[in-house]
Protein backbone atom coordinates (compact mmCIF):
# COMPACT_ATOMS: atom_id res chain seq x y z
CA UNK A 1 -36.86 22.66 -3.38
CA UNK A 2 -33.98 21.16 -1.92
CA UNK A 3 -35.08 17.57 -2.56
CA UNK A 4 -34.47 15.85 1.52
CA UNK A 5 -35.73 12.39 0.28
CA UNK A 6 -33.87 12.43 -2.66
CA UNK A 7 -30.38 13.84 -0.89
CA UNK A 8 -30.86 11.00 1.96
CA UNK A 9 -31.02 8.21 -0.80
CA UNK A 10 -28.27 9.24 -2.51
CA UNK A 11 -26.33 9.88 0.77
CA UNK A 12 -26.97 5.99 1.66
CA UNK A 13 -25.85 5.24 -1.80
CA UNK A 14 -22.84 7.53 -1.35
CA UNK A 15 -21.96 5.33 1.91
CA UNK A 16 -22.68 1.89 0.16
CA UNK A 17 -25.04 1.65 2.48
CA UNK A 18 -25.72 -2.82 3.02
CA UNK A 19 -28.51 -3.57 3.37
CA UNK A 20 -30.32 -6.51 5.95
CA UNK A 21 -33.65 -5.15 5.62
CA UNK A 22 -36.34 -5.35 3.19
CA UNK A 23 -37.06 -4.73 -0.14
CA UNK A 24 -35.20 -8.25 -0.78
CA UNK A 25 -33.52 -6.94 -4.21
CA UNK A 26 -30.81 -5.18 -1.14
CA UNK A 27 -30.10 -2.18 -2.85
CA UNK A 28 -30.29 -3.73 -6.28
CA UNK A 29 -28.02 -6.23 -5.88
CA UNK A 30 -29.99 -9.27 -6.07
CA UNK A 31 -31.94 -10.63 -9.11
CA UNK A 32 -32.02 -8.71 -12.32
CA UNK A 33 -34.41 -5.82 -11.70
CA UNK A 34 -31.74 -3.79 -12.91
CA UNK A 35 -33.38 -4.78 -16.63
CA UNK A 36 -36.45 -2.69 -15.57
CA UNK A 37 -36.42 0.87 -17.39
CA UNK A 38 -37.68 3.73 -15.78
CA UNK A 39 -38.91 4.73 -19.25
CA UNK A 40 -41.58 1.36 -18.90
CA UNK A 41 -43.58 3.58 -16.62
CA UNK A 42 -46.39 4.03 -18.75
CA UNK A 43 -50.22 3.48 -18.11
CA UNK A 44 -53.01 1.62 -20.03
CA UNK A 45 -53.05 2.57 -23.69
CA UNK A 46 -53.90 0.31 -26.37
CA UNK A 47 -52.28 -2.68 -25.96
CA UNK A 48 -50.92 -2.79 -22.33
CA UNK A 49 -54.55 -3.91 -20.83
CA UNK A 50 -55.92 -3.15 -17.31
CA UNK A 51 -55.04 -4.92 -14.00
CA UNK A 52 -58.84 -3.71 -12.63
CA UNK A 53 -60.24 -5.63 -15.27
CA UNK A 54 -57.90 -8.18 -16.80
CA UNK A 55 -58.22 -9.70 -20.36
CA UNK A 56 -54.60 -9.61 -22.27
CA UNK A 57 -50.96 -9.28 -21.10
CA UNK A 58 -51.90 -8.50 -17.38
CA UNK A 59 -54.02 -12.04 -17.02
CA UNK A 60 -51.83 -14.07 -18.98
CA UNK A 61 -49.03 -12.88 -16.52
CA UNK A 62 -51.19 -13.48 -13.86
CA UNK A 63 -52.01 -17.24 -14.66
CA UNK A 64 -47.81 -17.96 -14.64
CA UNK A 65 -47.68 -17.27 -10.80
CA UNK A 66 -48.32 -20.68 -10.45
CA UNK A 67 -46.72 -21.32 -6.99
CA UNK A 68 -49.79 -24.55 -6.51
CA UNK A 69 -52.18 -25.74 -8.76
CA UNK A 70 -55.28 -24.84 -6.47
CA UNK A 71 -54.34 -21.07 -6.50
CA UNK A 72 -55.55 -18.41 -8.81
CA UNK A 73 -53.35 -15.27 -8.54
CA UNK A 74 -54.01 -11.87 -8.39
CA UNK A 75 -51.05 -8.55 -8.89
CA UNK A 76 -51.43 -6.60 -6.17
CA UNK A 77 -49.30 -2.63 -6.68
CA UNK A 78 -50.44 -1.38 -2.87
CA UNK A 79 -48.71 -3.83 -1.46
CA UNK A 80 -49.82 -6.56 0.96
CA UNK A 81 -52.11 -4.30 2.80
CA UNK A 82 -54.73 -4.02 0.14
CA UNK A 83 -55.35 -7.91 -0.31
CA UNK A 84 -55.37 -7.90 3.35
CA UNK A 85 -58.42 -5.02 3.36
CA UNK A 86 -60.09 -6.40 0.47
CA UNK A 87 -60.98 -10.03 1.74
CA UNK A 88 -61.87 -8.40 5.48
CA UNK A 89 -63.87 -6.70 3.49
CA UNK A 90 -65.49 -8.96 0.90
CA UNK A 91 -66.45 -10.89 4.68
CA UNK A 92 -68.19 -7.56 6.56
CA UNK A 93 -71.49 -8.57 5.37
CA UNK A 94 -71.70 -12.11 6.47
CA UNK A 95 -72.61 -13.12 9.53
CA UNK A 96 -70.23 -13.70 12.64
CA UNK A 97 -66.74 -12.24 14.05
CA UNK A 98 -63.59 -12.29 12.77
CA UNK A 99 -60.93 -14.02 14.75
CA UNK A 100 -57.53 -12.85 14.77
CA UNK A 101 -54.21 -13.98 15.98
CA UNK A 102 -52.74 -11.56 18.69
CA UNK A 103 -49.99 -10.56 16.21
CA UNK A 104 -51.71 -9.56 13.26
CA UNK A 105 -50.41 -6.43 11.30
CA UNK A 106 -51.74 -3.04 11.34
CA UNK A 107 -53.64 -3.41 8.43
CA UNK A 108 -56.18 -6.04 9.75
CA UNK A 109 -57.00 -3.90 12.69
CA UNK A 110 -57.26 -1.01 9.59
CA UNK A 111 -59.51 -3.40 7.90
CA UNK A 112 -62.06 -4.11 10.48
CA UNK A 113 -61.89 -0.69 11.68
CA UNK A 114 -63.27 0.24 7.50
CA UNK A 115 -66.19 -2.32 8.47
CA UNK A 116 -66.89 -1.54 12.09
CA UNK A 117 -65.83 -4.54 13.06
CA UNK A 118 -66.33 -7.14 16.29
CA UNK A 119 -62.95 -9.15 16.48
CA UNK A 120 -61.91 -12.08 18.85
CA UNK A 121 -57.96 -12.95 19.59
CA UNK A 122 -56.75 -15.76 19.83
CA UNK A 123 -54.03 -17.01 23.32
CA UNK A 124 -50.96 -17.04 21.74
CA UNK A 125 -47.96 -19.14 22.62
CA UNK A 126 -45.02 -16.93 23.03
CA UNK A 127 -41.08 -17.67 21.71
CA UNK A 128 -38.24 -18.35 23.84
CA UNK A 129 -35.87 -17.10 21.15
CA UNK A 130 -37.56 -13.46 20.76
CA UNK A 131 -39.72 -13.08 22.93
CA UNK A 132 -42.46 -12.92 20.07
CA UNK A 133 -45.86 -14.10 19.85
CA UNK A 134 -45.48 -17.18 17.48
CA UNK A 135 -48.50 -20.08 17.42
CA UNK A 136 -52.41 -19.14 17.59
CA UNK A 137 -54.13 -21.13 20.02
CA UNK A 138 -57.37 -21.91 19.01
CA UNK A 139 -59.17 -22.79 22.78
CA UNK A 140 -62.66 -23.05 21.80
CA UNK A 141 -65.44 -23.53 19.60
CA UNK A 142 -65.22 -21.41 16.44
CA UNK A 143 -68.47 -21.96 14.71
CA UNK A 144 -69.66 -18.63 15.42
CA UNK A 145 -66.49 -16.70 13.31
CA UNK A 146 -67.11 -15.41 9.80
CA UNK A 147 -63.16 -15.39 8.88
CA UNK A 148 -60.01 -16.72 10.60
CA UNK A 149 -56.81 -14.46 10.17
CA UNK A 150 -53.10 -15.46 11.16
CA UNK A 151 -49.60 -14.08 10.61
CA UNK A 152 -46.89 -16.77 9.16
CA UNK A 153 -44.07 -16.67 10.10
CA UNK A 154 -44.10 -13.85 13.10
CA UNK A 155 -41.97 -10.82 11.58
CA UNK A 156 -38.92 -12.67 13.38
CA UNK A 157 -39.14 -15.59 10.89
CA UNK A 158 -40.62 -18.11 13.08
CA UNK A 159 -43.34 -20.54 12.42
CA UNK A 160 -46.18 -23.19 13.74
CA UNK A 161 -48.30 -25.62 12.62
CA UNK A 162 -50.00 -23.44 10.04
CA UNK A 163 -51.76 -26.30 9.27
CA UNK A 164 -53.46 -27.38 11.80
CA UNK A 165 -54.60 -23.90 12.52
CA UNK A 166 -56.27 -24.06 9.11
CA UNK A 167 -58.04 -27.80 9.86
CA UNK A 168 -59.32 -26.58 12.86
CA UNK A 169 -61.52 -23.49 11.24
CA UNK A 170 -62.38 -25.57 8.07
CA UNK A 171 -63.57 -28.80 10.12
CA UNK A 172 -66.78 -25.86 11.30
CA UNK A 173 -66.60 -24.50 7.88
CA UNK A 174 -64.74 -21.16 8.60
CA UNK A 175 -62.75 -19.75 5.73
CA UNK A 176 -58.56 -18.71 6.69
CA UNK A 177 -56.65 -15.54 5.58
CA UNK A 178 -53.12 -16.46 5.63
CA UNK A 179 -51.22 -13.33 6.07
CA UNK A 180 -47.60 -14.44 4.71
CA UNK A 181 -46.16 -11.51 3.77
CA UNK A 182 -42.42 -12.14 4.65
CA UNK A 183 -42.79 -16.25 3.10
CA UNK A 184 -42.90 -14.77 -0.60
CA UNK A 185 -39.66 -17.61 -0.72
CA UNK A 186 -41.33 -20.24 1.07
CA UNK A 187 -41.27 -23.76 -0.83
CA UNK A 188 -38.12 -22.95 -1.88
CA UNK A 189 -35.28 -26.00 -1.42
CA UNK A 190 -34.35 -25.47 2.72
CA UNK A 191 -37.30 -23.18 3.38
CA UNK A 192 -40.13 -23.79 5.01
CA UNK A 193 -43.87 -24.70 3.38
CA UNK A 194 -46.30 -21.74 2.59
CA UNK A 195 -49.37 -22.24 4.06
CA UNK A 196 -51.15 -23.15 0.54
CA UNK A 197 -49.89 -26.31 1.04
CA UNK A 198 -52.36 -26.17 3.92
CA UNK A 199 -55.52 -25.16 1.60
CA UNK A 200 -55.59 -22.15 3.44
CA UNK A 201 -58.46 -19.83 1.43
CA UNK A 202 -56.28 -16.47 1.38
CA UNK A 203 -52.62 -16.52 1.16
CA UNK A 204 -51.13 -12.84 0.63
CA UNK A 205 -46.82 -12.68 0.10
CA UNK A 206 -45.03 -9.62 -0.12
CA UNK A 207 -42.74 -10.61 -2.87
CA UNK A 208 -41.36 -6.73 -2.61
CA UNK A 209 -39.85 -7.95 1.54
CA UNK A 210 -37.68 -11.18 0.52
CA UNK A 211 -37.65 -11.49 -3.63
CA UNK A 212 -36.32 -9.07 -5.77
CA UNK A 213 -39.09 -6.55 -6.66
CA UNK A 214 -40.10 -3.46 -6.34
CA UNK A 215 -41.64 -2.10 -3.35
CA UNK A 216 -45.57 -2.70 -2.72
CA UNK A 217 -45.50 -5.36 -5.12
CA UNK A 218 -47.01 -8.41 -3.68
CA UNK A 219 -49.80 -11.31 -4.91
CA UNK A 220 -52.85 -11.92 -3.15
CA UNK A 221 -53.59 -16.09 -4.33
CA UNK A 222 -56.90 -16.94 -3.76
CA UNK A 223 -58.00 -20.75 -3.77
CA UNK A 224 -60.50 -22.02 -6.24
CA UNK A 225 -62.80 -23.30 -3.72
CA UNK A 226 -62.48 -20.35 -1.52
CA UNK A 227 -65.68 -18.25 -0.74
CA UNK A 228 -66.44 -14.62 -1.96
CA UNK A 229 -64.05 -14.67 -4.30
CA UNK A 230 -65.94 -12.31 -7.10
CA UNK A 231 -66.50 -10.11 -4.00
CA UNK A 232 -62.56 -10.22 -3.24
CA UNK A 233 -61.58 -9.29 -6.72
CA UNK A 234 -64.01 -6.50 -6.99
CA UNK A 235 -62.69 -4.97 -3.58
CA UNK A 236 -59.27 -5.39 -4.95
CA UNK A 237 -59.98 -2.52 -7.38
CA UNK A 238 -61.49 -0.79 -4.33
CA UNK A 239 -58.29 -0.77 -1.96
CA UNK A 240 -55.84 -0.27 -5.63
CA UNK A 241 -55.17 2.87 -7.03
CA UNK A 242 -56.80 3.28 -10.39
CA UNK A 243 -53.31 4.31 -11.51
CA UNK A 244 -51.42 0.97 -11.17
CA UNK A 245 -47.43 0.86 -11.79
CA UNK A 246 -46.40 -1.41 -14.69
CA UNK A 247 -43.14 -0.77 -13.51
CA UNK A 248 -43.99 -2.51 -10.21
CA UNK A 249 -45.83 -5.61 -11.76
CA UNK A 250 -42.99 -5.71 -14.50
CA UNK A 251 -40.79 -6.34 -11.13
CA UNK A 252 -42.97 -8.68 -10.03
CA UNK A 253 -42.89 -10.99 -13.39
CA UNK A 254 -38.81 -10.24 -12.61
CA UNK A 255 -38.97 -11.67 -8.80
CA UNK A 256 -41.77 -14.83 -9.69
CA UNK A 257 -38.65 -15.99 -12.31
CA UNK A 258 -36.42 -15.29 -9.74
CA UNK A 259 -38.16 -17.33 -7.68
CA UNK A 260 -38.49 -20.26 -10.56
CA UNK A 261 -35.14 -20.55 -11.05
CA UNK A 262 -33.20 -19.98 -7.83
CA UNK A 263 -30.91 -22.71 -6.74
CA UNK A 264 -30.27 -22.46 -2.65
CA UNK A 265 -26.75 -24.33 -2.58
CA UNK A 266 -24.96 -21.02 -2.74
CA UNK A 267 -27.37 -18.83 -0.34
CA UNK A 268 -26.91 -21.59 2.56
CA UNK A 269 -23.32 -21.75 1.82
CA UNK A 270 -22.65 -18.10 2.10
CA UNK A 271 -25.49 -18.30 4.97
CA UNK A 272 -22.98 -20.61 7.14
CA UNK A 273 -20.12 -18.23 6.78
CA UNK A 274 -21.52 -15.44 7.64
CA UNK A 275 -23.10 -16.76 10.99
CA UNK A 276 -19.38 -18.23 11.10
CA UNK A 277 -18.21 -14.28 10.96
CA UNK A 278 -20.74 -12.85 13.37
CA UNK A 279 -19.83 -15.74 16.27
CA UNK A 280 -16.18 -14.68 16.07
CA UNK A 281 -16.78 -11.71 16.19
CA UNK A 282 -18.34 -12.19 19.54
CA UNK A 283 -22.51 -12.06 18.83
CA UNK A 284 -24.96 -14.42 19.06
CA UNK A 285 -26.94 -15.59 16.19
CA UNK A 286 -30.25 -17.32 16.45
CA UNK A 287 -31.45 -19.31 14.11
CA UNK A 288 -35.40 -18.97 13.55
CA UNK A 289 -37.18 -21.69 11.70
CA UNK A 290 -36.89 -19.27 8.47
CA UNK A 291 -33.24 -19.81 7.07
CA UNK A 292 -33.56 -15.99 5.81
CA UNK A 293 -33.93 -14.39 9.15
CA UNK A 294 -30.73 -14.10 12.10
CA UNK A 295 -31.49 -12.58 15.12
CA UNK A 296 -28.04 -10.91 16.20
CA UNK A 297 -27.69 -9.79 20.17
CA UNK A 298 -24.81 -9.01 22.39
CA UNK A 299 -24.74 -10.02 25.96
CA UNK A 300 -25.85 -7.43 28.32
CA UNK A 301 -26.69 -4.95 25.75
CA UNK A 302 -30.68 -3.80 24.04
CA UNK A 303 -30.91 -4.46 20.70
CA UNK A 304 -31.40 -0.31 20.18
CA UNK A 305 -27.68 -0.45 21.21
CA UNK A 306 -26.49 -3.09 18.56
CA UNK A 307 -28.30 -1.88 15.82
CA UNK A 308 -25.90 1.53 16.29
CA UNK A 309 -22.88 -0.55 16.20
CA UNK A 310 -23.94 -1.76 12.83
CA UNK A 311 -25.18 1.52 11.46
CA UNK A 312 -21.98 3.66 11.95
CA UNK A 313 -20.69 0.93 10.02
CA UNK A 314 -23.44 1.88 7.54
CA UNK A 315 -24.96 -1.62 7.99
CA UNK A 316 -28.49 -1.71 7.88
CA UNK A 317 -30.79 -3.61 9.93
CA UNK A 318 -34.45 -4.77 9.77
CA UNK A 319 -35.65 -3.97 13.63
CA UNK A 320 -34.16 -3.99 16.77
CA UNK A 321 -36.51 -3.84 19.98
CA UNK A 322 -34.94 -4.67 23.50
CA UNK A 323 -33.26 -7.64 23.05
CA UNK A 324 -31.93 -7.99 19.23
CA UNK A 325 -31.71 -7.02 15.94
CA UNK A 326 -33.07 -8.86 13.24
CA UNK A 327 -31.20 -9.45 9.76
CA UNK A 328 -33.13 -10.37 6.82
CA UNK A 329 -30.51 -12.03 4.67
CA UNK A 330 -30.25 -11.58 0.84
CA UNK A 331 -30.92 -14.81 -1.41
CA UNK A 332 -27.61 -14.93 -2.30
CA UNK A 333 -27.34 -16.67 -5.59
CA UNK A 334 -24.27 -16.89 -8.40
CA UNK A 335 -23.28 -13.36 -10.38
CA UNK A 336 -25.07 -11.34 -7.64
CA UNK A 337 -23.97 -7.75 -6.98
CA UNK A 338 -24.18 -8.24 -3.35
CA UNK A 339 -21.21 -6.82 -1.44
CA UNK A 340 -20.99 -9.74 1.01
CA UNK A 341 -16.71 -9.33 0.73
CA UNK A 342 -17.59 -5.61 2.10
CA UNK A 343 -19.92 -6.97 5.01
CA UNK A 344 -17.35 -9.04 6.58
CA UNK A 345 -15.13 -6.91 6.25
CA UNK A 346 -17.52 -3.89 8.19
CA UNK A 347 -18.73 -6.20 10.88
CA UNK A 348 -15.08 -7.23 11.78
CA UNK A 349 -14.12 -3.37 11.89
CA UNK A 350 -17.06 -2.77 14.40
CA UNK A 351 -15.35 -1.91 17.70
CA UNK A 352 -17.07 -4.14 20.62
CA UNK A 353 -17.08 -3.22 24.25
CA UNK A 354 -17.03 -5.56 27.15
CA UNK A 355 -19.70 -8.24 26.93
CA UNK A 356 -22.03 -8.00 30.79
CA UNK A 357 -24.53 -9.95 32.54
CA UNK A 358 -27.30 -10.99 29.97
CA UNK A 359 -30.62 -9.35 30.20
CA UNK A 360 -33.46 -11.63 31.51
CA UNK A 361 -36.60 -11.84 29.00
CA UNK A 362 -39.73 -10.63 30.53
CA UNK A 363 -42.77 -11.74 29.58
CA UNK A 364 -43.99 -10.27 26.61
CA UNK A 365 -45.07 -6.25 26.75
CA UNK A 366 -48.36 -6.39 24.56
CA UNK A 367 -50.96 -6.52 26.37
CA UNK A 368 -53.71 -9.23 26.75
CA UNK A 369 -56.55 -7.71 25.27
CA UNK A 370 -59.29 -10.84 23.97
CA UNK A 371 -61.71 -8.78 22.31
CA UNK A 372 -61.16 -5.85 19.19
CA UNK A 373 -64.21 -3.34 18.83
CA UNK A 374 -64.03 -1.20 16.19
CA UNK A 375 -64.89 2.31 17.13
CA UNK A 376 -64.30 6.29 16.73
CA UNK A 377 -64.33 8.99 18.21
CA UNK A 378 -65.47 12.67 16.58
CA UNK A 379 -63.27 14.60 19.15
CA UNK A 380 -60.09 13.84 20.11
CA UNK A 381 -57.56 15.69 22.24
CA UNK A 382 -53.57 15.69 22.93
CA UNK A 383 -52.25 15.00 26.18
CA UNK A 384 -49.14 14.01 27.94
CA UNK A 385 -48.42 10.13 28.59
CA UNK A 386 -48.30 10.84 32.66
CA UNK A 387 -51.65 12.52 33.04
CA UNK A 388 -53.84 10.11 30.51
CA UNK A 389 -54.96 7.31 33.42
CA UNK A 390 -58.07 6.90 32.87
CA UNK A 391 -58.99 8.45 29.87
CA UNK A 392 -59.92 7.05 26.52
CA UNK A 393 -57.13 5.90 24.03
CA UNK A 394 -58.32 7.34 20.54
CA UNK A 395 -55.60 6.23 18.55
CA UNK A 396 -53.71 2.42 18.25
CA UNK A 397 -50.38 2.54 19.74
CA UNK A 398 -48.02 0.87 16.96
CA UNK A 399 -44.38 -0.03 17.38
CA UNK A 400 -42.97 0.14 13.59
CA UNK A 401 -41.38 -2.43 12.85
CA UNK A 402 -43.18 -4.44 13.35
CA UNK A 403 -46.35 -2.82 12.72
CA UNK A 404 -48.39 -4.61 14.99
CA UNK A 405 -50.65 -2.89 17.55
CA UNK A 406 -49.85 -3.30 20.99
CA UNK A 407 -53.14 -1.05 22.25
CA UNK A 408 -56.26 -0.26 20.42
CA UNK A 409 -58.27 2.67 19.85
CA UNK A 410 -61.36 2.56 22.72
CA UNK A 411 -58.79 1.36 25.46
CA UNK A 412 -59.14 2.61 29.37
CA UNK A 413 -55.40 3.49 29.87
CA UNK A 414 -54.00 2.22 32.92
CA UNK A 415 -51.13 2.81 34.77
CA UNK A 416 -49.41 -0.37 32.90
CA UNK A 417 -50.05 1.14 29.76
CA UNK A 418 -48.67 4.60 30.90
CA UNK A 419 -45.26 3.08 31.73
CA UNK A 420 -45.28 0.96 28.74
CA UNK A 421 -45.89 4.31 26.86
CA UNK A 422 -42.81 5.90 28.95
CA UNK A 423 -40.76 3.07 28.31
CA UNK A 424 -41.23 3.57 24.48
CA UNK A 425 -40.43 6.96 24.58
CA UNK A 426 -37.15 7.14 26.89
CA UNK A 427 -35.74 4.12 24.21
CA UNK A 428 -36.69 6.69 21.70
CA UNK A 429 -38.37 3.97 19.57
CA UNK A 430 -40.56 4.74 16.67
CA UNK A 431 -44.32 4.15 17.59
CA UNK A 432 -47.26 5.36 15.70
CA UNK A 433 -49.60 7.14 17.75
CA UNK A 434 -47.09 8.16 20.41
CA UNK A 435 -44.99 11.57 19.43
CA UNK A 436 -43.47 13.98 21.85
CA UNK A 437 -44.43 11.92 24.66
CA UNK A 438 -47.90 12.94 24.02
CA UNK A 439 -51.03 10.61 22.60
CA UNK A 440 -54.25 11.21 21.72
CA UNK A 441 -57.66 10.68 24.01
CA UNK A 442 -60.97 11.12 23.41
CA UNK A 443 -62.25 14.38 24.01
CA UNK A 444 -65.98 14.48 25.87
C-alpha cells in the first residue's frame, strides 16, 4: 500500500504548510499537545476507568471543565456531532416540533432525520459583511416546540443576541440547544460571551476547531436544571464509539488548561499586525464580532480565486465561497511555535493582479424553505442536474464548509435549484450530494 493519506500529510509538512483553518493547535504549534505520547493510546484496563460510565479519573476530569458554575460537563471523542444527536434525540419522544435556525449544521438535520422528525425554521436576518445568515428571528408563538436549536456564532464568527433568543423559548417553557461549536474560546478576555451565560440548557464547543486539541474532541455542558438530562447522557454512549481515545480526552484536559491560563495581550497584539500586513498588501479584512475570525477579499475577485493566491503560497485557509475567504486565527500566546515571521513574509511574496469593479452581494443563495420533514426514500436513482425539474431530491445538498444544508431530502427541484446546482458545479466547489454534475432523485 502506498499510504496516499499518509504521503499528503507529510507533503503539507514538507511545505510548512500554515495553517488558518481548524484544528486550533495549527499544525502543532499552539499549546502544548506536543506532551501527548502516541504510546498513551491505550483503552480501559484497570485503573484508567470508562467515559460510558464514569466513576474515577474520567469524572474527576470531567468535574474541572468548569467554564460556569451551573454546567455539568460531559467528554465528548466524536466530536460535536454526537452531543448534537444525542439531545435531538433524548427530545424525539416528547411531544411537539423542533425549531431550528435556518443555519444549523448538518448534523441537526442528521439528527431529526434518526427520529423522523417534523422541524420548523426560523426567518433569519442575514449579514451585510458575508452575506451569512446570522440572528434567528423568532416571529411567533412557540409553545407548541419540544426543543429550540441555534448556531452561535454563524461559521463566519458573527453573533446576536443569544440571549434573548434563549428568554424567548424559556418564558413558554421550551428547552435551547446551543450549538457553539467554533466559541470553545468564548469568555475569554476580548471575546465574546458563550451562551451559558444565557442559561441556555445545551451548550456543545468544539474545543478540537479554536483550542489546542485533538480533532473530534469537544464537551457537550449540560445545565443542572436542564430537562432529560439522564436521557442525554445515556444517548451519549449511543452516538460514542465504545472504543473512546484517551489520547483525544488527554488533549482535551491539555486545551481546558490552555484555556485557564491564556492571557490575550499578545494574541490581539499580533492580531493588529497582521490585519496591518494584509491591508498593505492590498486586501480587505473584515472584522466579525469574533476577534478569531478575518474575512480576507480582493476587489473584483470570488473568494475561490483568493484562496489560490494563498495556497500556492502554501497558506491554508478555512473556506472561501463567492465573496471571501475566511481565516481562523491561532491564539497566539508567548513561546508558541507558530510561524507568524514566515506568514508575513508568504503573504507579502503573493503576486496580486489588478484590483476591478467590486462584486455586488446578492441576496443570500439558500433557499427559503420554513418547514423540515424528515423522510426516505427505498429507491433512489442518478441523474444529471439539467434534466432533474421536477423530480424528487433524495439526498441534502451540502456545501462543505460550512456544512450546512442548503436543500433537503423530499424537495420538488425547480428550475432555481437546478441553476443553483450548476452554479456549484462550474465553481467546482465541494458539495455533498452533488458529484459529477449528477444528484440523486427518488426513483418511483
Amino acid at each position: 500500500m502506498n499510504k496516499p493519506i499518509t504521503n499528503k500529510l507529510q507533503e503539507l509538512l514538507n511545505n510548512d504548510a500554515i495553517s488558518m483553518h481548524v484544528p486550533g493547535h495549527k499544525n502543532m504549534t499552539i499549546g502544548k499537545l506536543n506532551q501527548l505520547k502516541l504510546n498513551m493510546d491505550m483503552t480501559e484496563i484497570t485503573g484508567l476507568d470508562d467515559m460510558h460510565h464514569p466513576e474515577d479519573i474520567i469524572l474527576e476530569s470531567m468535574s474541572q471543565f468548569s467554564k460556569h458554575e451551573d454546567y455539568d460537563a460531559f467528554l465528548l471523542v466524536n466530536g460535536t456531532t454526537s452531543g448534537i444527536l444525542a439531545v435531538i434525540q433524548a427530545f424525539s419522544s416528547e411531544k411537539g416540533r423542533y425549531l431550528i435556525s435556518r443555519n444549523v449544521h448538518k448534523s441537526v438535520f442528521h439528527g431529526l432525520d434518526l427520529t423522523k422528525a417534523h422541524a420548523t425554521f426560523t426567518a433569519m436576518t442575514q449579514s451585510r459583511l458575508t452575506n451569512q445568515y446570522v440572528e434567528p428571528v423568532i416571529d411567533g408563538p412557540v409553545e407548541d416546540y419540544k426543543l429550540g436549536i441555534c448556531t452561535y456564532p454563524n461559521y463566519y464568527g458573527e453573533i446576536f443576541d443569544v440571549g434573548h433568543f434563549i428568554s424567548n423559548l424559556h418564558d413558554d417553557d421550551v428547552p435551547v440547544l446551543v450549538d457553539e461549536a467554533h466559541g470553545a474560546h468564548f469568555d475569554l478576555k476580548g471575546f465574546p460571551k458563550s451562551a451559558m451565560n444565557f442559561g441556555a440548557d445545551y451548550v456543545v464547543q468544539s474545543y478540537h476547531k479554536t483550542l489546542p486539541a485533538l480533532t473530534m474532541g469537544s464537551v457537550l455542558f449540560i445545565h443542572k436544571d436542564a430537562p432529560l438530562r439522564t436521557q442525554i447522557i445515556e444517548y451519549l454512549t449511543y452516538f460514542q464509539t465504545s472504543s473512546p481515545s484517551y489520547l483525544v480526552m488527554s488533549s482535551l484536559e491539555y486545551a481546558q488548561s490552555f484555556y485557564e491560563e491564556f492571557e490575550s495581550e499578545l494574541f490581539f497584539e499580533k492580531r493588529k499586525t497582521f490585519i496591518d500586513v494584509l491591508k498593505m498588501k492590498g486586501f480587505n479584512v473584515g472584522e466579525p464580532e469574533d476577534p478569531l475570525k478575518l474575512i480576507i477579499s480582493y476587489d473584483g475577485f470570488k473568494g475561490y480565486e483568493v484562496q489560490q493566491w494563498f495556497e500556492k503560497q502554501h497558506i491554508y485557509v478555512e473556506l472561501a465561497d463567492e465573496y471571501q475567504v475566511l481565516f481562523i486565527l491561532p491564539l497566539w500566546h508567548h513561546d508558541d511555535a507558530f510561524p507568524f515571521e514566515l506568514l508575513k513574509a508568504r503573504i507579502h511574496a503573493i503576486p496580486l493582479p489588478e484590483k476591478r469593479e467590486s462584486y455586488t452581494k446578492a441576496a443570500n443563495l439558500m433557499l427559503e424553505t420554513s418547514e423540515y420533514q424528515a423522510i426516505h426514500f427505498p429507491k433512489t436513482k442518478e441523474i444529471a442536474i439539467e434534466q432533474a425539474e421536477n423530480e424528487i431530491l433524495a439526498q441534502h445538498i451540502v456545501p462543505y464548509p460550512p456544512g450546512i444544508p442548503v436543500m433537503f431530502r423530499g424537495e420538488l427541484i425547480t428550475i432555481h435549484m437546478i441553476k443553483l446546482l450548476q452554479y456549484y458545479s462550474n465553481l467546482g466547489i465541494k458539495v455533498e450530494g452533488l458529484k459529477d454534475k449528477k444528484i440523486l432523485v427518488k426513483d418511483e
